[in-house]
Each structure stands twice: as C-alpha cells, then as structure tokens.
Protein backbone atom coordinates (compact mmCIF):
# COMPACT_ATOMS: atom_id res chain seq x y z
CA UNK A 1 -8.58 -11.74 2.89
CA UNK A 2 -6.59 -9.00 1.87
CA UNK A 3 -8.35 -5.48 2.08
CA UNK A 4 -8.45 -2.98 -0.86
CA UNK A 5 -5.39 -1.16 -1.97
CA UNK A 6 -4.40 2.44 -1.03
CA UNK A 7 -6.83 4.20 -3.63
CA UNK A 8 -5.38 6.97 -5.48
CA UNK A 9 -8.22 9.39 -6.40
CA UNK A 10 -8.46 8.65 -9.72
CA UNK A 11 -8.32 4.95 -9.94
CA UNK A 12 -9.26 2.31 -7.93
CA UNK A 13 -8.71 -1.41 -8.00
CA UNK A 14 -10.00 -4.13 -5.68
CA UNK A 15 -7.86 -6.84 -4.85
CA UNK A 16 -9.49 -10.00 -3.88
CA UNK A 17 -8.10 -13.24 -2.23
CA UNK A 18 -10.99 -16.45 -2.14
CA UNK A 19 -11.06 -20.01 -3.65
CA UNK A 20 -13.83 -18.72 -5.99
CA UNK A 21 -14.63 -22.18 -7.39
CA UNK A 22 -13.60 -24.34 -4.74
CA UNK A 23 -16.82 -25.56 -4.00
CA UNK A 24 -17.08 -26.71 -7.46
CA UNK A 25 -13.63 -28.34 -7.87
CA UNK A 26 -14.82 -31.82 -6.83
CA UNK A 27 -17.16 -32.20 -9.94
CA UNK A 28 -15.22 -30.08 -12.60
CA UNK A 29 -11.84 -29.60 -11.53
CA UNK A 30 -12.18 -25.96 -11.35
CA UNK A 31 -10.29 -23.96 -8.89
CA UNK A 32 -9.75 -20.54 -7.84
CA UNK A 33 -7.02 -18.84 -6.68
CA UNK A 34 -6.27 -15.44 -4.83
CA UNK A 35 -6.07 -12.85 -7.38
CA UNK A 36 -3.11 -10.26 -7.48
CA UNK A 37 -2.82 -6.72 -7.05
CA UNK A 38 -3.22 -4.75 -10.18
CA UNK A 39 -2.44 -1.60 -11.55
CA UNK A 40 -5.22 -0.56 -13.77
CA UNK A 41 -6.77 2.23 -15.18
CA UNK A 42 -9.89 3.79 -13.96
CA UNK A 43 -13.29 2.79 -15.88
CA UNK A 44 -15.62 5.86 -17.58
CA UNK A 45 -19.13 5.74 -16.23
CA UNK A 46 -20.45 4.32 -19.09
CA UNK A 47 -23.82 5.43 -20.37
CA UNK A 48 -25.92 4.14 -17.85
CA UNK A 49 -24.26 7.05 -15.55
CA UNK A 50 -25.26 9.73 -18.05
CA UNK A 51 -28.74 9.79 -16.74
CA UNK A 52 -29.13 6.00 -17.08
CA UNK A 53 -29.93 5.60 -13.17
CA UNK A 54 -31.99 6.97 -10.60
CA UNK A 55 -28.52 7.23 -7.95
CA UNK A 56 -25.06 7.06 -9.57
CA UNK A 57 -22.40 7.00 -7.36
CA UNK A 58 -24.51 7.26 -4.31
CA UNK A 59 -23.41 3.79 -2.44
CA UNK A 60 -23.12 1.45 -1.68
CA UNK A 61 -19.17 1.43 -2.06
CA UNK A 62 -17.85 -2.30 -3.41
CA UNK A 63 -15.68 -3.93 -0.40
CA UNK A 64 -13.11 -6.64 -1.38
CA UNK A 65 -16.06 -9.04 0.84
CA UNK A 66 -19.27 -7.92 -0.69
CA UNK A 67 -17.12 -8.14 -4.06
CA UNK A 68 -15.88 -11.92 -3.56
CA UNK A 69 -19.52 -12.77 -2.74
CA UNK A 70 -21.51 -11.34 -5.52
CA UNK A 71 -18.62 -13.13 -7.64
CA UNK A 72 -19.07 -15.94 -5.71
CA UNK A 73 -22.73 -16.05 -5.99
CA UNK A 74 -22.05 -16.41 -9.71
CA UNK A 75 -19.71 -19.09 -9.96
CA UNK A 76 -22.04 -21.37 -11.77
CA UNK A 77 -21.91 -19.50 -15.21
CA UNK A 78 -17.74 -20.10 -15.16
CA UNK A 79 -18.36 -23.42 -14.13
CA UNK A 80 -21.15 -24.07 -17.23
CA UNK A 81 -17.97 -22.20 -19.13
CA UNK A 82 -15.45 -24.50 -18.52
CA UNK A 83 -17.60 -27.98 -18.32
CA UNK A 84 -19.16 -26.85 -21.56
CA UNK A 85 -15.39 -26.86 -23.22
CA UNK A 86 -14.25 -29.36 -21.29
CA UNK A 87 -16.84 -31.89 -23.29
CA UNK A 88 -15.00 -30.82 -26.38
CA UNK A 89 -11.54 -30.89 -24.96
CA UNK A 90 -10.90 -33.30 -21.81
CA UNK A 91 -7.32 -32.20 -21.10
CA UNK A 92 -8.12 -28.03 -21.00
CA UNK A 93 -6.78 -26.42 -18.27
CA UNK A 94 -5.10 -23.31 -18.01
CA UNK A 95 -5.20 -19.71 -16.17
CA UNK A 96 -7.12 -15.74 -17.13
CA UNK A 97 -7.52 -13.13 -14.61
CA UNK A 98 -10.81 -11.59 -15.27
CA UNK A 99 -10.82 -7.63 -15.25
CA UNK A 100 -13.87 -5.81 -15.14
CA UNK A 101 -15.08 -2.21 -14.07
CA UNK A 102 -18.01 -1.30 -11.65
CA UNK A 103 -19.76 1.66 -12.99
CA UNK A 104 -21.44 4.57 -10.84
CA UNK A 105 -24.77 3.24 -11.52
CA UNK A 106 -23.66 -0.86 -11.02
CA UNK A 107 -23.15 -1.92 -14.30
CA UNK A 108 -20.17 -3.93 -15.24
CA UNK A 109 -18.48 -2.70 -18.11
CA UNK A 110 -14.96 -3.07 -19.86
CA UNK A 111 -15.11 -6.88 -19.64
CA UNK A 112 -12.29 -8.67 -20.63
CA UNK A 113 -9.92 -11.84 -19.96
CA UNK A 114 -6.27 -11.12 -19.28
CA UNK A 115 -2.93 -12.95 -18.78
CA UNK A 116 -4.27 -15.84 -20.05
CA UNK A 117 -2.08 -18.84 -19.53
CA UNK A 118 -2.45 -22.19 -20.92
CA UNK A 119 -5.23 -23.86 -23.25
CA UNK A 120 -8.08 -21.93 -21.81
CA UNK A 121 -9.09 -19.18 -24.67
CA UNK A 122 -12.49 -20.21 -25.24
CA UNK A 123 -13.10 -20.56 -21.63
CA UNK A 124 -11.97 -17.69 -21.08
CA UNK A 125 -13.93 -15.67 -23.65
CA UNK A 126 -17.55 -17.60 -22.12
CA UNK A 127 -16.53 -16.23 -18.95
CA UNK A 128 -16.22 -12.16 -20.02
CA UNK A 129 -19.12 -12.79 -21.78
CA UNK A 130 -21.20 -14.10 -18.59
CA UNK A 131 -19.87 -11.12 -16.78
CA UNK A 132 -21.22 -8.71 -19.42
CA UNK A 133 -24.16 -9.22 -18.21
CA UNK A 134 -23.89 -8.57 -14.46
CA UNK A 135 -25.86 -5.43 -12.67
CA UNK A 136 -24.00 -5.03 -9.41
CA UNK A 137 -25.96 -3.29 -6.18
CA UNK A 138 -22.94 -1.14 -5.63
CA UNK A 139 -23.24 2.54 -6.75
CA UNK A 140 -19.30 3.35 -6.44
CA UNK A 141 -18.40 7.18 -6.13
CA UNK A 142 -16.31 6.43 -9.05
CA UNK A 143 -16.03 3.26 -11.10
CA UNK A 144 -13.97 0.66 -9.65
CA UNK A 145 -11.84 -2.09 -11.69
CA UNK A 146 -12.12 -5.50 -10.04
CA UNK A 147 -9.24 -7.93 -11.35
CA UNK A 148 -10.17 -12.14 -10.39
CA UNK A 149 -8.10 -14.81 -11.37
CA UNK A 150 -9.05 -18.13 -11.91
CA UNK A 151 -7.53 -21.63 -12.54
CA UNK A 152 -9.40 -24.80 -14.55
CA UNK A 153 -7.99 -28.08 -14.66
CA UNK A 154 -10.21 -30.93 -15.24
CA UNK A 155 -10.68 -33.51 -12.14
CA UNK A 156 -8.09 -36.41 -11.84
C-alpha cells in the first residue's frame, strides 16, 4: 500500500493502492486496480459543516487503510452497477477513477466519475451516484479528496 501524499496545507488527496473488486471478479468480471496519485483541489465543507454536526473536523483523520476498507466494505453497490449494465450490454468494459471529497463532518460530497475510458458511462454514473450517499466516520481537519480507480470487464 502506498501511504498518503506529502499534504500541502490546503489540499489533501489520498492515494490508494487495493484490488477493490477482486473478490468479486470471479462472478462479474470486475476488477480493481491501484489508483494514481492526483492533484486535486481541496473540497468546501459543505453544509453539513456549517453547524450540520455535533464535531466537524474533530477526528478521526481518513488513512489510505481505513479509506480502502470503508470503500471496500462497499463494493457491492459498484458491483450491482456494473452487473445491472452488463444485462443490457454483455461486452461493457472500460475504466473511471472515482473522485470524491470527505467533508469535516463525514459526508461525501463533490461526487463525480473521471478519466473515463472505454464503454463504461452509465456504469460509471451508477457508481457516483452510490457514493452520494455515503456518511464516512472520519471527521477530517479539513476535507480530504479521495481519487479510486476501477476497471470492469465482463468474465471470460
């Protein structure tokens, strides 16, 4: 696993490096690969940090490890995603880094799918909208932007 990146104090970006959906490959095909290192902007706290929780920014502080498990502990909604699609359209496959922010009070906020590669749009677009949903149990000192690749191809 690679740890986080040298933080600069205004932004902060957690790199992670798991087979996200390995587990899952041998029924759907899905894999997922080590994510990259990112340059991204920091998140605003959102509303929910306005008064919206009882702690913001008061830990805990997101770890590439905890991160990769609570994503990990998820994996079934990408999985519905893609198998979902995949009834439509055998052959999709294709590639989207999913970018989202961590706010001060947990929330995850600025959702969206990114270098998307490949026939894998709608999948893609299920996906952010899963993650739109997500309440994290890390209170960051400052949001934190979480980048996480993944891969579908179907099963041959």
């Amino acid at each position: 696993m690679r740890p986080a990146r040298a933080l600069l104090p205004a932004m902060r970006v957690i790199a992670l490096r798991l087979a996200l959906l390995a587990a899952a490959a041998g029924a759907s095909g899905c894999h997922g690969h080590a994510p990259a290192a990112s340059a991204a902007t920091p998140a605003p706290d959102g509303p929910a940090a306005a008064g919206g929780c009882a702690h913001p920014g008061v830990g805990p502080e997101p770890d590439a490890k905890q991160v990769a498990a609570f994503v990990r502990g998820r994996q079934g909604t990408f999985k519905a995603c893609y198998e979902r699609h995949l009834k439509v359209n055998p052959n999709i496959q294709g590639r989207f880094t999913l970018r989202f922010a961590i706010s001060r009070c947990g929330e995850v906020e600025e959702v969206e799918a990114v270098d998307r590669r490949g026939d894998i749009a709608e999948v893609a677009a299920c996906s952010a909208a899963e993650a739109r949903g997500w309440q994290t149990p890390f209170r960051p000192a400052e949001p934190v932007t979480i980048e996480w690749p993944f891969v579908f191809a179907p099963a041959r």
